[in-house]
C-alpha atoms as a PDB file:
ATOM      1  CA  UNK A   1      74.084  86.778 105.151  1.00  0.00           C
ATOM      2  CA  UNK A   2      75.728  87.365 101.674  1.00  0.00           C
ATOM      3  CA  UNK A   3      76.871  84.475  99.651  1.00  0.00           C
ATOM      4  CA  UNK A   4      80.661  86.411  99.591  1.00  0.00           C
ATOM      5  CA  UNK A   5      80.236  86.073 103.341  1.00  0.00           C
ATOM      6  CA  UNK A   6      78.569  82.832 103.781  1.00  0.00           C
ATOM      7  CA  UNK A   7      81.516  81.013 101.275  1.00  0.00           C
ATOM      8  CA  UNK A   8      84.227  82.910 102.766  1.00  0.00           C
ATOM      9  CA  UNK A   9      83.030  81.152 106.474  1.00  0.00           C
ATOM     10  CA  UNK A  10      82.791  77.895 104.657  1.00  0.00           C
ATOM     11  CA  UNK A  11      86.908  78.266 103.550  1.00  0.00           C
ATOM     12  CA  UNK A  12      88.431  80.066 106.747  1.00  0.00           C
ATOM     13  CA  UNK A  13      86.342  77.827 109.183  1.00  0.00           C
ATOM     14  CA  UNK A  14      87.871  75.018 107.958  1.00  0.00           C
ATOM     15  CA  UNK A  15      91.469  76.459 108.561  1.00  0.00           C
ATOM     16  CA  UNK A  16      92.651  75.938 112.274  1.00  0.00           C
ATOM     17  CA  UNK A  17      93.274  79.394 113.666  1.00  0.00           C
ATOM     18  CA  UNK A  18      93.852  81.399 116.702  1.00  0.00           C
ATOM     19  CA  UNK A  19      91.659  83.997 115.174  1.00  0.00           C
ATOM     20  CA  UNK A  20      87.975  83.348 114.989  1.00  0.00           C
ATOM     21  CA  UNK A  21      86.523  83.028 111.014  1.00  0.00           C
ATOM     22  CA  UNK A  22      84.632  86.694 111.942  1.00  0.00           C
ATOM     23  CA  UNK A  23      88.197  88.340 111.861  1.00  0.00           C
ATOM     24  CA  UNK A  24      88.716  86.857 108.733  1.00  0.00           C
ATOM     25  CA  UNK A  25      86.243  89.192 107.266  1.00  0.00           C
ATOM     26  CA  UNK A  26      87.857  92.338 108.613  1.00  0.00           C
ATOM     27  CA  UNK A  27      91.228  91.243 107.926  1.00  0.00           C
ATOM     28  CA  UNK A  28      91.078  90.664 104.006  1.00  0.00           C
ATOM     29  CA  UNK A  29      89.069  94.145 103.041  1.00  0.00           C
ATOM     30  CA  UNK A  30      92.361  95.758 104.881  1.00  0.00           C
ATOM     31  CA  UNK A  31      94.842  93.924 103.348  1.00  0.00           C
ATOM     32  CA  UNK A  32      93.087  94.729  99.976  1.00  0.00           C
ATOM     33  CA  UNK A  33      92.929  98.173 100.628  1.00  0.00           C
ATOM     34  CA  UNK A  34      96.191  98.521 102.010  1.00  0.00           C
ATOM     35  CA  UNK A  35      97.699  96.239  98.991  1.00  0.00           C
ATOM     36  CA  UNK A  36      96.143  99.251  96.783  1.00  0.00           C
ATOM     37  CA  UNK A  37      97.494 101.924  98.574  1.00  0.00           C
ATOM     38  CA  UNK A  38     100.475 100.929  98.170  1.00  0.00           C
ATOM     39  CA  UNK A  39     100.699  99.994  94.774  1.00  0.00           C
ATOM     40  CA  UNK A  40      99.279 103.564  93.812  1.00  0.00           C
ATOM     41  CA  UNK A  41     101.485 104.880  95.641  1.00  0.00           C
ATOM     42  CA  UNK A  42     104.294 103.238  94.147  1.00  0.00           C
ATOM     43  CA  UNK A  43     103.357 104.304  90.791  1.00  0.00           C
ATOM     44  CA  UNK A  44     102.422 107.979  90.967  1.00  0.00           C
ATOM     45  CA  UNK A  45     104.421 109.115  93.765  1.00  0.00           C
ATOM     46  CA  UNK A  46     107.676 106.859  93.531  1.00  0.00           C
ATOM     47  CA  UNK A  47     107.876 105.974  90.359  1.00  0.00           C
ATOM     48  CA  UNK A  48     110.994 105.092  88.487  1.00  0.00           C
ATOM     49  CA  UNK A  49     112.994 107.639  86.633  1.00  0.00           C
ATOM     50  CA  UNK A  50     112.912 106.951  83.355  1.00  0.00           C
ATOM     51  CA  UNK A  51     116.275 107.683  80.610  1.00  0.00           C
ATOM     52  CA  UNK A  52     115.921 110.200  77.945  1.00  0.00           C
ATOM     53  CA  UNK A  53     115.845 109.307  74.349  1.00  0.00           C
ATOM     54  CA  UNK A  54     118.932 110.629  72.493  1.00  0.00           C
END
């Protein structure tokens, strides 16, 4: 066991949950990824308009 892995049971098994602490670890890599996903896409593919200087 990792120490990212072995720290990150010692925080979420304290918390009371429906989900077990093992979920925890496929839960947060998602949200990460889908966090930057969205941000890149945000900025290269929806990005603000900017004005023109006159």
């Amino acid at each position: 066991m990792s120490f990212a892995t072995y720290y990150m049971h010692l925080i979420f098994g304290k918390i009371p949950s429906l989900m077990s602490p093992d979920l925890i670890l496929y839960i947060l890599p998602a949200l990460t990824i889908s966090i930057l996903f969205f941000s890149l896409k945000i900025m290269f593919f929806k990005s603000p308009k900017l004005r023109k200087v006159k």
